[in-house]
C-alpha atoms as a PDB file:
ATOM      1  CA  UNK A   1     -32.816 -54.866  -4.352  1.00  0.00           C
ATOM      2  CA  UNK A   2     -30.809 -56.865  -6.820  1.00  0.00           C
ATOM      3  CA  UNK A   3     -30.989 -57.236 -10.191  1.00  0.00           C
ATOM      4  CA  UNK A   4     -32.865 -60.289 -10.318  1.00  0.00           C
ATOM      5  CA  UNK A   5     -35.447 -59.252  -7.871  1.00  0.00           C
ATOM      6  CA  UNK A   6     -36.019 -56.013  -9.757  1.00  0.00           C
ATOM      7  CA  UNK A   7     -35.858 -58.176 -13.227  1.00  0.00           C
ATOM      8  CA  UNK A   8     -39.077 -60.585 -11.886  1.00  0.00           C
ATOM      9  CA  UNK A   9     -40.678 -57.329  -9.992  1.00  0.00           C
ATOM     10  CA  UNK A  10     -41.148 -55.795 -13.319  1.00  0.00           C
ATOM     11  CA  UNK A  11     -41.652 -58.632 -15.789  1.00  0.00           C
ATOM     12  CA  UNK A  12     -38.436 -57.215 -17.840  1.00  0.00           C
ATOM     13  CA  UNK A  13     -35.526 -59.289 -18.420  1.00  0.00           C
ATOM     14  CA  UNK A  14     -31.836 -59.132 -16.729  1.00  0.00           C
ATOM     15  CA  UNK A  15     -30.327 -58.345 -20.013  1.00  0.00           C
ATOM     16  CA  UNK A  16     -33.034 -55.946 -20.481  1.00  0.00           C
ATOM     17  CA  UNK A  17     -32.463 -54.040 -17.042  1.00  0.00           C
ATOM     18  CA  UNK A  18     -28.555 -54.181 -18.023  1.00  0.00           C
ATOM     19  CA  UNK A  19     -29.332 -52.523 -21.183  1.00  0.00           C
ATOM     20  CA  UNK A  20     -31.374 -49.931 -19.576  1.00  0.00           C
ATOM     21  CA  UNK A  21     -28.004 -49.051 -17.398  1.00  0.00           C
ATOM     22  CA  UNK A  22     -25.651 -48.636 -20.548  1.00  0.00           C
ATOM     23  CA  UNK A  23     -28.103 -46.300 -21.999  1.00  0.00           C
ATOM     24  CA  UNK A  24     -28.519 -44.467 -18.955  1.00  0.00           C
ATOM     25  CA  UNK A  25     -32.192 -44.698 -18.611  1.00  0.00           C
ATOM     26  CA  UNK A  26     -31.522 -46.542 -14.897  1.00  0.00           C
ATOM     27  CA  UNK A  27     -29.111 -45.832 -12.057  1.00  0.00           C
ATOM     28  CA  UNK A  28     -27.710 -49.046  -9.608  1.00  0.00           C
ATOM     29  CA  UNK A  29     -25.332 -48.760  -7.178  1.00  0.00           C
ATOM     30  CA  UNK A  30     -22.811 -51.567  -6.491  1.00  0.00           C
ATOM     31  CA  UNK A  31     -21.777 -53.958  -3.537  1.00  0.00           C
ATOM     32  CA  UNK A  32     -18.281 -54.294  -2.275  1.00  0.00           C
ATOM     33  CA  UNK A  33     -18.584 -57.263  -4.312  1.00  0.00           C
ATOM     34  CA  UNK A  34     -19.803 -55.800  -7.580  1.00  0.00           C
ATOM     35  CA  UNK A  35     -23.508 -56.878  -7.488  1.00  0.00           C
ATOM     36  CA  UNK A  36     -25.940 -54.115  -8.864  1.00  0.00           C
ATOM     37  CA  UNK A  37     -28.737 -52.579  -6.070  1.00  0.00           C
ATOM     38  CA  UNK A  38     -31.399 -50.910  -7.154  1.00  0.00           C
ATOM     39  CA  UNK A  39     -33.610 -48.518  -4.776  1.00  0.00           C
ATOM     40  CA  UNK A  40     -37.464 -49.278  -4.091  1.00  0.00           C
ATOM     41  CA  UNK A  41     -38.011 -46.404  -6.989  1.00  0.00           C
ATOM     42  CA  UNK A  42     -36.409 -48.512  -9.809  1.00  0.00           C
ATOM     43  CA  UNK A  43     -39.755 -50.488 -10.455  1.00  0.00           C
ATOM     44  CA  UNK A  44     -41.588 -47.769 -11.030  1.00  0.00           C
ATOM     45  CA  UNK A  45     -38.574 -46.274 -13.518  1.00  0.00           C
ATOM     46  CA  UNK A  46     -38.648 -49.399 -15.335  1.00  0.00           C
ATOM     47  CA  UNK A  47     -42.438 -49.558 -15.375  1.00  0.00           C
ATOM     48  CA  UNK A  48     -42.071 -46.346 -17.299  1.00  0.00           C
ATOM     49  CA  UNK A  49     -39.139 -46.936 -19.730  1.00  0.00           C
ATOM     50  CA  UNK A  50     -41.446 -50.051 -20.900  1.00  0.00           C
ATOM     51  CA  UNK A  51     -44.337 -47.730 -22.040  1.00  0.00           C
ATOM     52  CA  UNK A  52     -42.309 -45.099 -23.368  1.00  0.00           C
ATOM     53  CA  UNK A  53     -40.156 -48.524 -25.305  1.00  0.00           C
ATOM     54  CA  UNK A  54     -44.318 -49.360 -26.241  1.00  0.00           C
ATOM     55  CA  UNK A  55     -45.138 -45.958 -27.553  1.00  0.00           C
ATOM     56  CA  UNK A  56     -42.164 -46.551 -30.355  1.00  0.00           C
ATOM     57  CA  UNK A  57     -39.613 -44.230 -28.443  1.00  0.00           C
ATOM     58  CA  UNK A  58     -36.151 -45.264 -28.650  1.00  0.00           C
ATOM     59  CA  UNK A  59     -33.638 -45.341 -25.719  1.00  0.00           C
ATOM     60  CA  UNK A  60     -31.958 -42.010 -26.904  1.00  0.00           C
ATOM     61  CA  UNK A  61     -35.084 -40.018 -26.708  1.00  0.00           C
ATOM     62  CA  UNK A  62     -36.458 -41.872 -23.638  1.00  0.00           C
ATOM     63  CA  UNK A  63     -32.695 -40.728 -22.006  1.00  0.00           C
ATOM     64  CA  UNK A  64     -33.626 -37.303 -22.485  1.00  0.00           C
ATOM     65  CA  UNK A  65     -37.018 -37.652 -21.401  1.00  0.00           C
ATOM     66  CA  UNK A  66     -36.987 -39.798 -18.239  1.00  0.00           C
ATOM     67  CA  UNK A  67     -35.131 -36.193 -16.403  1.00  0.00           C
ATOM     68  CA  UNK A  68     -38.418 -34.458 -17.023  1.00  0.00           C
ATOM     69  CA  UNK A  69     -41.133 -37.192 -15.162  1.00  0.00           C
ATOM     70  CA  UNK A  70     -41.344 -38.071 -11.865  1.00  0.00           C
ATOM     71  CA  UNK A  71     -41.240 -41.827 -11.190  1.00  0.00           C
ATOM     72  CA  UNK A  72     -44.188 -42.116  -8.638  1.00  0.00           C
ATOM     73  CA  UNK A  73     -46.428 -40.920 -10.399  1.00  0.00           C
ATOM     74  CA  UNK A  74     -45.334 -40.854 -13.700  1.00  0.00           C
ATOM     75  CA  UNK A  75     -46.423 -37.127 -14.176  1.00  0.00           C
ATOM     76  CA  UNK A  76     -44.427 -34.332 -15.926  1.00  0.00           C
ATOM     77  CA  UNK A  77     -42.115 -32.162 -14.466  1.00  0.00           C
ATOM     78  CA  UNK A  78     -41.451 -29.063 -15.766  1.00  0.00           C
ATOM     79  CA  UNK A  79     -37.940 -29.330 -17.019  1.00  0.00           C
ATOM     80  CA  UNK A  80     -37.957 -30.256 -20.485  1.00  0.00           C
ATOM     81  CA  UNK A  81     -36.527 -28.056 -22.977  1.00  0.00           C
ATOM     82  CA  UNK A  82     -38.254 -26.609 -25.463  1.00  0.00           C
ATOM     83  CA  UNK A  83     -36.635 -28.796 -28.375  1.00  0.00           C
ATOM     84  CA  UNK A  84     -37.643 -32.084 -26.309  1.00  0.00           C
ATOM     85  CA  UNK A  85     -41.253 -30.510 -26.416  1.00  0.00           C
ATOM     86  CA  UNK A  86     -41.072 -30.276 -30.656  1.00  0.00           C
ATOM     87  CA  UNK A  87     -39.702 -33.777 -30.175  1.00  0.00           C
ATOM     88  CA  UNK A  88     -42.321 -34.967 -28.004  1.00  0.00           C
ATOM     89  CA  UNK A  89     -44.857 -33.790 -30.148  1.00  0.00           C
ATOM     90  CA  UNK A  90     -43.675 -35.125 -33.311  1.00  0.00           C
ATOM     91  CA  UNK A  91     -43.693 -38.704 -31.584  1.00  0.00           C
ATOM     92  CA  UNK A  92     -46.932 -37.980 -30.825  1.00  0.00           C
ATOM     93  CA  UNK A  93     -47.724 -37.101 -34.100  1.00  0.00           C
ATOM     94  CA  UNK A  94     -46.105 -40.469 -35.639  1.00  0.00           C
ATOM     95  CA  UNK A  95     -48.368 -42.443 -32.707  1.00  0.00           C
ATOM     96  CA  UNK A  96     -51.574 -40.544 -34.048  1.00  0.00           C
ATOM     97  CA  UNK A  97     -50.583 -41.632 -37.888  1.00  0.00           C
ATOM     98  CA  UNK A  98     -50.216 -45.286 -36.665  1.00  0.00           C
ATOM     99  CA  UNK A  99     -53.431 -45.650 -34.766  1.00  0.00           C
ATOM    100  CA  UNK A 100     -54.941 -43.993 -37.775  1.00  0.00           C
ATOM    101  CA  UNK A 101     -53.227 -46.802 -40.044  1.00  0.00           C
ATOM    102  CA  UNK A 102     -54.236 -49.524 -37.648  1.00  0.00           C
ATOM    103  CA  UNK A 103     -57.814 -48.598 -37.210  1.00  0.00           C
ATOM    104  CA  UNK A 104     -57.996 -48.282 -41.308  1.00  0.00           C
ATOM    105  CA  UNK A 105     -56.638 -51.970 -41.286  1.00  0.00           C
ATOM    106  CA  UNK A 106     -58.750 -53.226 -38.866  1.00  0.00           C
ATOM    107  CA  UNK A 107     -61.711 -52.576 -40.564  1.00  0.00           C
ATOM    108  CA  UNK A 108     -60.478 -53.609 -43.626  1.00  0.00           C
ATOM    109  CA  UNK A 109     -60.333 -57.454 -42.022  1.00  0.00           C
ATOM    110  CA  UNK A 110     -63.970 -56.351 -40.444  1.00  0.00           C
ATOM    111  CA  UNK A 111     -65.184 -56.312 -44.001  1.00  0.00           C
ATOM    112  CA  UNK A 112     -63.051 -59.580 -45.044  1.00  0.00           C
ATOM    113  CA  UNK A 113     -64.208 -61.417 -41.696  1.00  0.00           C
ATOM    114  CA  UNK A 114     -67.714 -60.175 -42.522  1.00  0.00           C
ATOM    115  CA  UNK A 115     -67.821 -61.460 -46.158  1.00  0.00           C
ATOM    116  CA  UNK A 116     -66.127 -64.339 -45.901  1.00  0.00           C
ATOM    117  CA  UNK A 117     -68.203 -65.564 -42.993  1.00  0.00           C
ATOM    118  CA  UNK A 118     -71.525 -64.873 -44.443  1.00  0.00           C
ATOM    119  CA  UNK A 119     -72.400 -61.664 -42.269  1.00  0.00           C
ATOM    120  CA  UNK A 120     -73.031 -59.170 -45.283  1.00  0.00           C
END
């Protein structure tokens, strides 16, 4: 598939997708005529650099990660090294701390919502 096709398949922008190639986080091959074509598993690869872009990863640790899942299915693999593992779990660690933060700020506008609308 083109560019474009793979671009409104996925929701992700052209520039996006072109991005994702100079970072090497997604493979095309080329026409004669110098057009990009992706294969049928480039949705799903795309799919999957967008969560790992959600979950705060940048494209230099997503580039060492994407080798050790599996596209279909998005499962594991059981390649990665043992310093991507320490890495891994440090992101993890940084998610944890954030939903930790969020949840503490969300109630803190429960209690403003509450008060200022009478509930308490």
């Amino acid at each position: 598939m083109r560019i474009g096709e793979l671009a409104e398949r996925t929701g992700v922008s052209v520039r996006s997708l072109r991005y994702y190639e100079q970072q090497g986080l997604l493979a095309s091959d080329r026409t004669t005529g110098g057009h990009r074509e992706y294969p049928e598993r480039a949705v799903d690869r795309v799919i999957r650099i967008q969560e790992l872009f959600a979950a705060g990863l940048n494209s230099k640790k997503i580039a060492a990660m994407l080798p050790c899942m599996r596209d279909a299915d998005g499962g594991p693999s059981e390649i990665a090294t043992p310093r991507l593992v320490d890495d891994l779990t440090a992101e993890r660690a940084r998610i944890d701390r954030l939903i930790t933060d969020l949840v503490r700020s969300r109630d803190v506008l429960d209690e403003v919502i509450d008060a200022a609308s009478g509930r308490r």
